[in-house]
C-alpha atoms as a PDB file:
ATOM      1  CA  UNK A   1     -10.065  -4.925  -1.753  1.00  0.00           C
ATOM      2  CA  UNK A   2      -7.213  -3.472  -3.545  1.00  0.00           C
ATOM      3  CA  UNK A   3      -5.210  -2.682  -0.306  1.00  0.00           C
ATOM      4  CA  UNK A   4      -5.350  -6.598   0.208  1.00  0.00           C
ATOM      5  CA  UNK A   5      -4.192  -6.717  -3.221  1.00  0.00           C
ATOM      6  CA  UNK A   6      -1.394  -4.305  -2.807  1.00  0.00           C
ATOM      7  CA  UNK A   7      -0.402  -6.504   0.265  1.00  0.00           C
ATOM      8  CA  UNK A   8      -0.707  -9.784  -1.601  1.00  0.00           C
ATOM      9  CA  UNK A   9       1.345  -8.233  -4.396  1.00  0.00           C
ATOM     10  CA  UNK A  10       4.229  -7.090  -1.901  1.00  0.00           C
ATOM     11  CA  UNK A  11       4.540 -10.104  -0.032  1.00  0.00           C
ATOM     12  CA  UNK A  12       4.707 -12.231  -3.629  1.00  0.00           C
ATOM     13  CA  UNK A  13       7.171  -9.721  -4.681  1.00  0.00           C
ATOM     14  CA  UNK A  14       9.179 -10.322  -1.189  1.00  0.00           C
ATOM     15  CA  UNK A  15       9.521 -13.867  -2.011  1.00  0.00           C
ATOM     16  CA  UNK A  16      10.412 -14.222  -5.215  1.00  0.00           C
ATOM     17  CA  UNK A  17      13.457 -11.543  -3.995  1.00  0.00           C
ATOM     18  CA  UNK A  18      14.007 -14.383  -0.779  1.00  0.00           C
ATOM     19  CA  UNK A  19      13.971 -16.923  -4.176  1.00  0.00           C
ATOM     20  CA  UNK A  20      16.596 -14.875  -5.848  1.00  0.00           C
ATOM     21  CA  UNK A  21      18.659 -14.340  -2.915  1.00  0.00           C
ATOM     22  CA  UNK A  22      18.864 -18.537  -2.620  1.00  0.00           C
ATOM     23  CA  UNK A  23      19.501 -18.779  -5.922  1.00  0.00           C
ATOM     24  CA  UNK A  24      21.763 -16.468  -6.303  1.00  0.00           C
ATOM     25  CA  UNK A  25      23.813 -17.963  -3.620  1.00  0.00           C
ATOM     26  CA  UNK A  26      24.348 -21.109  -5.468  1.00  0.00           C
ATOM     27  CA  UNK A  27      25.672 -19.314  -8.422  1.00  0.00           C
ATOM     28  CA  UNK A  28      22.276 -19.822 -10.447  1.00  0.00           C
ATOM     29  CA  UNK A  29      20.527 -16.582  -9.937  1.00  0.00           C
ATOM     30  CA  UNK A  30      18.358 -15.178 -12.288  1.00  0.00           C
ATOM     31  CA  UNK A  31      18.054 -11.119 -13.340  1.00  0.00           C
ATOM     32  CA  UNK A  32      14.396 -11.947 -14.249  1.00  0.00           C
ATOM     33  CA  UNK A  33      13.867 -13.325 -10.452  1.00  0.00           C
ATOM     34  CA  UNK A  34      15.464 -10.184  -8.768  1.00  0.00           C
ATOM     35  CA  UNK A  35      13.163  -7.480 -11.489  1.00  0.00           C
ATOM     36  CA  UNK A  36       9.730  -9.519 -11.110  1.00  0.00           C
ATOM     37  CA  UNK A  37       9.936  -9.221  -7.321  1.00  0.00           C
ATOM     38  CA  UNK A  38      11.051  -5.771  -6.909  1.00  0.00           C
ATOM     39  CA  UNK A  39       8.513  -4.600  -9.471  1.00  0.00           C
ATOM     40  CA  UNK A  40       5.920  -6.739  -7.827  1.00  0.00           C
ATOM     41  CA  UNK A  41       7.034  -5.131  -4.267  1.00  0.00           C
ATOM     42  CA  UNK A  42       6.782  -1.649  -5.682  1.00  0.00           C
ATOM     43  CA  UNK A  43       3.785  -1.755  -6.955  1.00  0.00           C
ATOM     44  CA  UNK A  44       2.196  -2.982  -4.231  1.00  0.00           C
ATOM     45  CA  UNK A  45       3.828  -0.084  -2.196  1.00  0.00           C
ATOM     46  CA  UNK A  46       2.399   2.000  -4.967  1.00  0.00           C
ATOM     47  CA  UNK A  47      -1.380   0.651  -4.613  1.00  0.00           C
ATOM     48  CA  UNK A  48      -1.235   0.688  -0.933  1.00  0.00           C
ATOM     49  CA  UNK A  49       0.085   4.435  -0.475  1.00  0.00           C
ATOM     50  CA  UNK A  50      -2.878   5.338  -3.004  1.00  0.00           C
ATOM     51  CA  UNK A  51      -5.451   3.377  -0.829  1.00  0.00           C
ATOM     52  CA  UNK A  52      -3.877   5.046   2.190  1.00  0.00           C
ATOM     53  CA  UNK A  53      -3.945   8.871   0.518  1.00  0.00           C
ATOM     54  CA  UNK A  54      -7.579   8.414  -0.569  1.00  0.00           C
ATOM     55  CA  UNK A  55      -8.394   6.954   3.111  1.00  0.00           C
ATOM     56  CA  UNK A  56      -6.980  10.190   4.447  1.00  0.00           C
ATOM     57  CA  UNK A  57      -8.529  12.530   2.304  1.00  0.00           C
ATOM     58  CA  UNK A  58     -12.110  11.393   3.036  1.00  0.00           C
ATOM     59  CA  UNK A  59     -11.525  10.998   6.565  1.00  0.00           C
ATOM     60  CA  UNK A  60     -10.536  14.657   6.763  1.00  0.00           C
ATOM     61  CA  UNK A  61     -13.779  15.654   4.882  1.00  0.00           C
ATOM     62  CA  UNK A  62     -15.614  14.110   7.308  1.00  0.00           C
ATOM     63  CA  UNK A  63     -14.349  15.355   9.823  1.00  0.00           C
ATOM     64  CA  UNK A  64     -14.677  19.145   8.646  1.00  0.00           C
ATOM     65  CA  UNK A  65     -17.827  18.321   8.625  1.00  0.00           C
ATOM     66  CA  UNK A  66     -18.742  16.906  12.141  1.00  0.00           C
ATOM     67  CA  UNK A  67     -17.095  20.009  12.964  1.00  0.00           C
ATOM     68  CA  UNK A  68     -19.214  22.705  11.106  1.00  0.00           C
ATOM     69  CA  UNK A  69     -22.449  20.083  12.232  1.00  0.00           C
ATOM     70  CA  UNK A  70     -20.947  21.090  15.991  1.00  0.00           C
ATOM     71  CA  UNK A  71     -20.393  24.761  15.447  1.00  0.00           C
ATOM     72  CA  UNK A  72     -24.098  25.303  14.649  1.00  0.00           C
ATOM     73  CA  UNK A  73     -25.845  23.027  17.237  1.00  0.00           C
ATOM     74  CA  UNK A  74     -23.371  25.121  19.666  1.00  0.00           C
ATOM     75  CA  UNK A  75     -24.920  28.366  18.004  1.00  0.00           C
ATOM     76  CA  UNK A  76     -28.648  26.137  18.586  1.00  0.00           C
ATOM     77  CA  UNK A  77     -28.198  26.467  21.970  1.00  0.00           C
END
């Protein structure tokens, strides 16, 4: 759920910078535009990259274990 979120947040952050950048180019751009979608872009990069570390760590754990689970049905036998 909160890697969707992170996404969500990113790609609202990426348009309100395509926003700025149109504005911008009619000489009515707004500083508030270009901060709320870069902060909105980073921290979805922020939420994703800790869904993403998280994901990583457990999948290693597991598979530590499927090893250690293989080592002694090896020694079973």
């Amino acid at each position: 759920m909160a890697y969707r979120f992170g996404l969500a947040l990113i790609l609202i952050g990426l348009i309100s910078l395509m926003v700025f950048t149109v504005t911008y180019m009619n000489q009515e751009g707004d500083a508030r535009t270009l901060l709320l979608g870069a902060s909105l872009c980073a921290l979805g990069l922020i939420i994703r990259r800790r869904i993403a570390r998280q994901e990583r760590i457990e999948a290693g754990r597991f598979r530590m274990f499927r090893q250690f689970r293989e080592r002694n049905l090896e020694e079973e036998d």
